[in-house]
PDB file of N, CA and C in Angstrom:
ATOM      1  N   UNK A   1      -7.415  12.887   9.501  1.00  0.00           N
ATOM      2  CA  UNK A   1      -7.284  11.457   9.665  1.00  0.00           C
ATOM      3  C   UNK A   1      -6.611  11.179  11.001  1.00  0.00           C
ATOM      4  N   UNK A   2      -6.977  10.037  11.598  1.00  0.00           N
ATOM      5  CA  UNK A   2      -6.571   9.655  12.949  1.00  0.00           C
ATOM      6  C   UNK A   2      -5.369   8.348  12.532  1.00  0.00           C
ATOM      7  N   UNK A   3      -4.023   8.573  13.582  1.00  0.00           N
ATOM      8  CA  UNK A   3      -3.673   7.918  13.264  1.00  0.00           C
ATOM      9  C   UNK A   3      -3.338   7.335  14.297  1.00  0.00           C
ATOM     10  N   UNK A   4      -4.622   6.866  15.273  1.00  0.00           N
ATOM     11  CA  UNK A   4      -4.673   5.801  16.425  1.00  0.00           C
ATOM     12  C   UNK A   4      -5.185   5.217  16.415  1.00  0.00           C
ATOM     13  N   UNK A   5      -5.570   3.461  16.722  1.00  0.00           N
ATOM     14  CA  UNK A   5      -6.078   2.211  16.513  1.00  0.00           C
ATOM     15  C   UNK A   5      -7.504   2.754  17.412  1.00  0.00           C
ATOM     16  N   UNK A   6      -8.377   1.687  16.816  1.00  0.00           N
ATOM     17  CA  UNK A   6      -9.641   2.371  17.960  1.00  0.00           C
ATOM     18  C   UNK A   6      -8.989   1.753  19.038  1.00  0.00           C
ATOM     19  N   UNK A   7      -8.869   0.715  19.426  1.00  0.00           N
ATOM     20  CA  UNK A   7      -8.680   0.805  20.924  1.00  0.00           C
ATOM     21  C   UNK A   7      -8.085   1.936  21.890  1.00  0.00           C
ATOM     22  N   UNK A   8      -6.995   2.505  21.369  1.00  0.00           N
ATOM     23  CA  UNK A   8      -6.359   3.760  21.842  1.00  0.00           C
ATOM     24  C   UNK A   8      -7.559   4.231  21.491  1.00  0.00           C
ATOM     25  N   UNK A   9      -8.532   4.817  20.756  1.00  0.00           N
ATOM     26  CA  UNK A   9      -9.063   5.945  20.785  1.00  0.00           C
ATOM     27  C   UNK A   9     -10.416   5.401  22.055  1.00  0.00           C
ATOM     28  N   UNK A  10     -10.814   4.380  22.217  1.00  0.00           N
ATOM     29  CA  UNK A  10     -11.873   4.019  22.856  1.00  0.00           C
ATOM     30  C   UNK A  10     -11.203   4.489  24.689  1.00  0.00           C
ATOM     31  N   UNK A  11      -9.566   4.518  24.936  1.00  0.00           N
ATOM     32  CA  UNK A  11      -9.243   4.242  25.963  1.00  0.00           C
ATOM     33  C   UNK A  11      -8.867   3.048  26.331  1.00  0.00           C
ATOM     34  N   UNK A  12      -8.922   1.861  25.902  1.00  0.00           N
ATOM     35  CA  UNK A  12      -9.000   0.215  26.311  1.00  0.00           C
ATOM     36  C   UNK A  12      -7.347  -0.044  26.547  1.00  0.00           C
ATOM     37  N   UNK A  13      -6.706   0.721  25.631  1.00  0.00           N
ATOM     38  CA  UNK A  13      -5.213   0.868  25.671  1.00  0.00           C
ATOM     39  C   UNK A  13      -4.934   2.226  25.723  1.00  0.00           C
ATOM     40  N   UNK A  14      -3.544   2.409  26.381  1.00  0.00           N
ATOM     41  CA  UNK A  14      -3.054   3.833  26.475  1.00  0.00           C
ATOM     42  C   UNK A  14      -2.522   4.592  25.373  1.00  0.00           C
ATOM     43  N   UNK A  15      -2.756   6.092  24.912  1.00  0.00           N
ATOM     44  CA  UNK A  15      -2.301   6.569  23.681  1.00  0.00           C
ATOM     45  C   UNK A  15      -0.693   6.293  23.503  1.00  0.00           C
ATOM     46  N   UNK A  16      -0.032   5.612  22.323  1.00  0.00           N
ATOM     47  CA  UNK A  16       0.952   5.330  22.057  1.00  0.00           C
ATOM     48  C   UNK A  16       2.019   7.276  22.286  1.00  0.00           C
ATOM     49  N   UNK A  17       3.171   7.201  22.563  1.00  0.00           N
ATOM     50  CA  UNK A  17       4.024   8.449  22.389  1.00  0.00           C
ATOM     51  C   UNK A  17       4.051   8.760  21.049  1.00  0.00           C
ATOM     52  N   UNK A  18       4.517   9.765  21.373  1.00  0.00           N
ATOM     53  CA  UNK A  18       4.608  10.617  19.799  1.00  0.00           C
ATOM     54  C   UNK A  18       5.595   9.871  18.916  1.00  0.00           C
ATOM     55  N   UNK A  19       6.629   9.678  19.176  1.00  0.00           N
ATOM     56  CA  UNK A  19       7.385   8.892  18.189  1.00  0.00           C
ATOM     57  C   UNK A  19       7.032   7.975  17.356  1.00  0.00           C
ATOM     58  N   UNK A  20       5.998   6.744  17.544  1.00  0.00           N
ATOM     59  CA  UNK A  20       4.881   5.878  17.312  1.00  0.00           C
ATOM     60  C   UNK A  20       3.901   6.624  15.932  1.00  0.00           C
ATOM     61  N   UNK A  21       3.037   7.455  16.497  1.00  0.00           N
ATOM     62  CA  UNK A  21       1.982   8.431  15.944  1.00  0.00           C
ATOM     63  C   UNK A  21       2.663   9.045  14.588  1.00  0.00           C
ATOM     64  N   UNK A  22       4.183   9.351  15.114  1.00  0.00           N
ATOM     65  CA  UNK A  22       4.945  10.146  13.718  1.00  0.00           C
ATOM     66  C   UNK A  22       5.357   9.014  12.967  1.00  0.00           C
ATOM     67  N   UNK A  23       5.350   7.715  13.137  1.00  0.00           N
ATOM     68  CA  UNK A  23       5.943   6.754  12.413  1.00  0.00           C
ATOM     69  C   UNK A  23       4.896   6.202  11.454  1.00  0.00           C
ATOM     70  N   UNK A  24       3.734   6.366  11.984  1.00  0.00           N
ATOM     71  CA  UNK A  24       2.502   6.080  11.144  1.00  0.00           C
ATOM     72  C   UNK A  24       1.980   7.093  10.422  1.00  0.00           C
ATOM     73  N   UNK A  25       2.424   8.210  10.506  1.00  0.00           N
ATOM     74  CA  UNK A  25       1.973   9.254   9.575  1.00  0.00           C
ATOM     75  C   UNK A  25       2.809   9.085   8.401  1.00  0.00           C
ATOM     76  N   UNK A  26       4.227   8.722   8.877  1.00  0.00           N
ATOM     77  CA  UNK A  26       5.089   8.236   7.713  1.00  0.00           C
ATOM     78  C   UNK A  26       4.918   7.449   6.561  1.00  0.00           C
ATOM     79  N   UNK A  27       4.327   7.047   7.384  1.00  0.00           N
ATOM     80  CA  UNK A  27       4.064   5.443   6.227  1.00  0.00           C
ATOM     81  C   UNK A  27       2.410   5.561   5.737  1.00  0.00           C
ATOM     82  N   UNK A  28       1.986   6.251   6.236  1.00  0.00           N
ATOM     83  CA  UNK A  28       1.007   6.364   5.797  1.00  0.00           C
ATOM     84  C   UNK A  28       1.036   7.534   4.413  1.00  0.00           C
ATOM     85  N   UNK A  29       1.912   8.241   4.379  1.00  0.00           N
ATOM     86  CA  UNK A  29       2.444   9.579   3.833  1.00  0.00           C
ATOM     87  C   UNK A  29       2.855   8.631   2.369  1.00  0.00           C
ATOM     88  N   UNK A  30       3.927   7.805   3.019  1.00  0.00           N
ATOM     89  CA  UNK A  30       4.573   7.087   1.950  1.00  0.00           C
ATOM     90  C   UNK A  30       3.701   6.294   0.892  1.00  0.00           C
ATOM     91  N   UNK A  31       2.491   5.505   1.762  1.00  0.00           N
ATOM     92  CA  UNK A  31       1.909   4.935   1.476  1.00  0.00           C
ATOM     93  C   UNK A  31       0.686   5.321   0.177  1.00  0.00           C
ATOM     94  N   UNK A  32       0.436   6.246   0.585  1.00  0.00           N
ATOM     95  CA  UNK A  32       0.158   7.577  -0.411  1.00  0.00           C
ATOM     96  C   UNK A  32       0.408   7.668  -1.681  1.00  0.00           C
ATOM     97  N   UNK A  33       1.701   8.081  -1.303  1.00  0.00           N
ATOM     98  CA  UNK A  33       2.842   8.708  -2.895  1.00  0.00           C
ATOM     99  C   UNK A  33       3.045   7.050  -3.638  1.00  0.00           C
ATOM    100  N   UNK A  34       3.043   6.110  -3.487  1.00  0.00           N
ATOM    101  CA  UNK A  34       3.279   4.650  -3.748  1.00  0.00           C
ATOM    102  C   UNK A  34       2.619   4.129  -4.421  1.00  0.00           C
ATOM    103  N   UNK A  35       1.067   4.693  -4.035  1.00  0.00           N
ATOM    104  CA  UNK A  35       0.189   3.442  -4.159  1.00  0.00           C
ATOM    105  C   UNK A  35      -0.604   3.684  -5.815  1.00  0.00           C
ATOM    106  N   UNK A  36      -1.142   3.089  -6.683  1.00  0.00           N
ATOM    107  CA  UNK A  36      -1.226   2.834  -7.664  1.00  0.00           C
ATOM    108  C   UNK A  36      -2.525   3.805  -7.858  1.00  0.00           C
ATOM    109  N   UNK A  37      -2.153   5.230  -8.731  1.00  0.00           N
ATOM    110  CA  UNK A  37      -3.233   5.863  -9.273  1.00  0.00           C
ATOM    111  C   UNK A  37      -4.391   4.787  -9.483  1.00  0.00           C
ATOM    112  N   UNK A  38      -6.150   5.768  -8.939  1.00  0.00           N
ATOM    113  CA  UNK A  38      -7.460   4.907  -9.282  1.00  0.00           C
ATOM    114  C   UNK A  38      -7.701   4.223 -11.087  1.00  0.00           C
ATOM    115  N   UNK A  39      -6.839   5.475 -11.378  1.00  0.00           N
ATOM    116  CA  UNK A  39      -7.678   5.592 -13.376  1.00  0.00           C
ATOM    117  C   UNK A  39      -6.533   4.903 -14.052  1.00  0.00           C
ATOM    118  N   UNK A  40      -5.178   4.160 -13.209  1.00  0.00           N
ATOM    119  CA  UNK A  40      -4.419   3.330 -13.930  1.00  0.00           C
ATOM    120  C   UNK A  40      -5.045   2.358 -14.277  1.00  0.00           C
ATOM    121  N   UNK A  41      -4.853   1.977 -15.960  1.00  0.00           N
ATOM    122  CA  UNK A  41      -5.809   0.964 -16.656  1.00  0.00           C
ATOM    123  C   UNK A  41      -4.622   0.228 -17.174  1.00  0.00           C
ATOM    124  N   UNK A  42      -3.196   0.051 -16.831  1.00  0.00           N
ATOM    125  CA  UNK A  42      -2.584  -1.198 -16.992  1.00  0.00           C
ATOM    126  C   UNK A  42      -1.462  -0.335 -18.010  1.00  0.00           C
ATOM    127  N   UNK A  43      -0.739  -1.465 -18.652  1.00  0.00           N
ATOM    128  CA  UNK A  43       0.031  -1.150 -19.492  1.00  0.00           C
ATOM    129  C   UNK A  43      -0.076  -0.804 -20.447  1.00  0.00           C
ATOM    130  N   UNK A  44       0.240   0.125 -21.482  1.00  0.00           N
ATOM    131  CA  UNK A  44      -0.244   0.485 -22.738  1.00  0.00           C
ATOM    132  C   UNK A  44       0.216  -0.465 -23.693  1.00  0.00           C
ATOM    133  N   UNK A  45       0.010  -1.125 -24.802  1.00  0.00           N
ATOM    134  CA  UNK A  45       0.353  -2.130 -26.000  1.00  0.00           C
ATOM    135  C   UNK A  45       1.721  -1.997 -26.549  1.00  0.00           C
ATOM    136  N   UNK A  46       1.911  -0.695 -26.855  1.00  0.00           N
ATOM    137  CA  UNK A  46       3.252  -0.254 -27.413  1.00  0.00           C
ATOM    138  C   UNK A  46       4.216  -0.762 -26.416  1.00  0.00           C
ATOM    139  N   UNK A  47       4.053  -0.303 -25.267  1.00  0.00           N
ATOM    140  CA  UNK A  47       5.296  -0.413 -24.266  1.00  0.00           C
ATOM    141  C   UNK A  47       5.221  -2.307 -24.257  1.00  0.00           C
ATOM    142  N   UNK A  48       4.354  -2.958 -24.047  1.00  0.00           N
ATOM    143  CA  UNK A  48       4.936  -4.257 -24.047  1.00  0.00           C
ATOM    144  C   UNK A  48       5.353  -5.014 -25.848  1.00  0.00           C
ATOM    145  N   UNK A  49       4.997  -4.227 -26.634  1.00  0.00           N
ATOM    146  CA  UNK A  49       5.657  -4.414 -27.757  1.00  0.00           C
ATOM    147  C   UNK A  49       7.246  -4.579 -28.218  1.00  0.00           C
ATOM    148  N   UNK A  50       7.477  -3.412 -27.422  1.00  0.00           N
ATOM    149  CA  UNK A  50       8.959  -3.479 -27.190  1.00  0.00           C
ATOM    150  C   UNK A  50      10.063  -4.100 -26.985  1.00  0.00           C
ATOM    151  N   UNK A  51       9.469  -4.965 -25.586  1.00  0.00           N
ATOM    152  CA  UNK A  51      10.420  -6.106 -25.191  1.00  0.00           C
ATOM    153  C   UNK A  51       9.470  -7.463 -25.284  1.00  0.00           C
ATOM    154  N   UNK A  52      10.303  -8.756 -25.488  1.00  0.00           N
ATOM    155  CA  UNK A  52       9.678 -10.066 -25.195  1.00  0.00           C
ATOM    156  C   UNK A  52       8.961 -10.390 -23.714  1.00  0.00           C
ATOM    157  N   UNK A  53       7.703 -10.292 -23.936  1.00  0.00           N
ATOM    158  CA  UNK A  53       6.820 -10.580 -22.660  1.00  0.00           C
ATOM    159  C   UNK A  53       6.427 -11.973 -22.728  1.00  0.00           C
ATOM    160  N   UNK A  54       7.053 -12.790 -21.469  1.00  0.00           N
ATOM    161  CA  UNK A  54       6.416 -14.242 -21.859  1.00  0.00           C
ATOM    162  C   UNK A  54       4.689 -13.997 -21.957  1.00  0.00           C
ATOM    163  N   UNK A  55       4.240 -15.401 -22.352  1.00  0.00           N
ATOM    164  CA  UNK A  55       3.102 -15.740 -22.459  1.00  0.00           C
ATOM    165  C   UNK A  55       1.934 -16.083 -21.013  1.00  0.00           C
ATOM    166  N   UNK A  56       2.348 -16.504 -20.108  1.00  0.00           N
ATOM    167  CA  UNK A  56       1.878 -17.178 -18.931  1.00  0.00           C
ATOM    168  C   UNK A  56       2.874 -16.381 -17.774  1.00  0.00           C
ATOM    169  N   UNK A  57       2.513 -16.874 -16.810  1.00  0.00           N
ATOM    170  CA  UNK A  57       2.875 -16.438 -15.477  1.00  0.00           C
ATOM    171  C   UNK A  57       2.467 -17.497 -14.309  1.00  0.00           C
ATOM    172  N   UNK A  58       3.700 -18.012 -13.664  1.00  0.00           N
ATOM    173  CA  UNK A  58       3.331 -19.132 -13.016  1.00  0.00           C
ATOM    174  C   UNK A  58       2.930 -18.159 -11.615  1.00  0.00           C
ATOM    175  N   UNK A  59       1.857 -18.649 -10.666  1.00  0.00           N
ATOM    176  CA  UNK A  59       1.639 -17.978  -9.393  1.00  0.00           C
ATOM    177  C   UNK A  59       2.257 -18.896  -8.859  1.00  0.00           C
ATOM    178  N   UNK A  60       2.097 -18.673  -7.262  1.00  0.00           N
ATOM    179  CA  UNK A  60       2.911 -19.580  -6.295  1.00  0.00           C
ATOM    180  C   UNK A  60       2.421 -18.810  -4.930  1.00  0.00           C
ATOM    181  N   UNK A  61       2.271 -19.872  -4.255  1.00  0.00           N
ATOM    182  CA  UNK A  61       1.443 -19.388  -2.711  1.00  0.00           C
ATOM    183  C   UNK A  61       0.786 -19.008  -2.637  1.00  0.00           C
ATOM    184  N   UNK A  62       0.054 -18.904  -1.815  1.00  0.00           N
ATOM    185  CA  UNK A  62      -1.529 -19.096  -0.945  1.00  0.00           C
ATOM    186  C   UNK A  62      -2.158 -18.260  -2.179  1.00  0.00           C
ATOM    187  N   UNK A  63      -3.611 -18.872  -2.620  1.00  0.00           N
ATOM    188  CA  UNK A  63      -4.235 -18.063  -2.978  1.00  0.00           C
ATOM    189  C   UNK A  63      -4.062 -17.870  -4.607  1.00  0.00           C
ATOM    190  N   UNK A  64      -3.010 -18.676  -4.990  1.00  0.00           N
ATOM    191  CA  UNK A  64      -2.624 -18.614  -6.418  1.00  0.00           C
ATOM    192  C   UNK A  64      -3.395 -19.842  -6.883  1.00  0.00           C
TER     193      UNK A  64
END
């Protein structure tokens, strides 16, 4: 995996230093370990049995 914007890779901009390049591998690393297994299918029944789950959920901002 590349972890330079196309423009850096086209040349249009100059390749960022290494410090940059290692900061995005970071987070990309992190980003990884974080992000929500494909075959997670939500909460299981029991576990919200447990505690009082309201009914509704108000959204708020853009897009809600």
């Amino acid at each position: 995996m590349s972890f330079l914007a196309a423009a850096e890779l086209t040349g249009d901009v100059p390749f960022p230093c290494l410090a940059v390049i290692t900061e995005r591998r970071r987070r990309h690393k992190l980003y990884r370990t974080l992000r929500i297994p494909p075959h997670f299918r939500g909460v299981p029944e029991s576990v919200l049995d447990t505690e009082p789950v309201e009914e509704s959920v108000k959204l708020t901002g853009i897009g809600a």
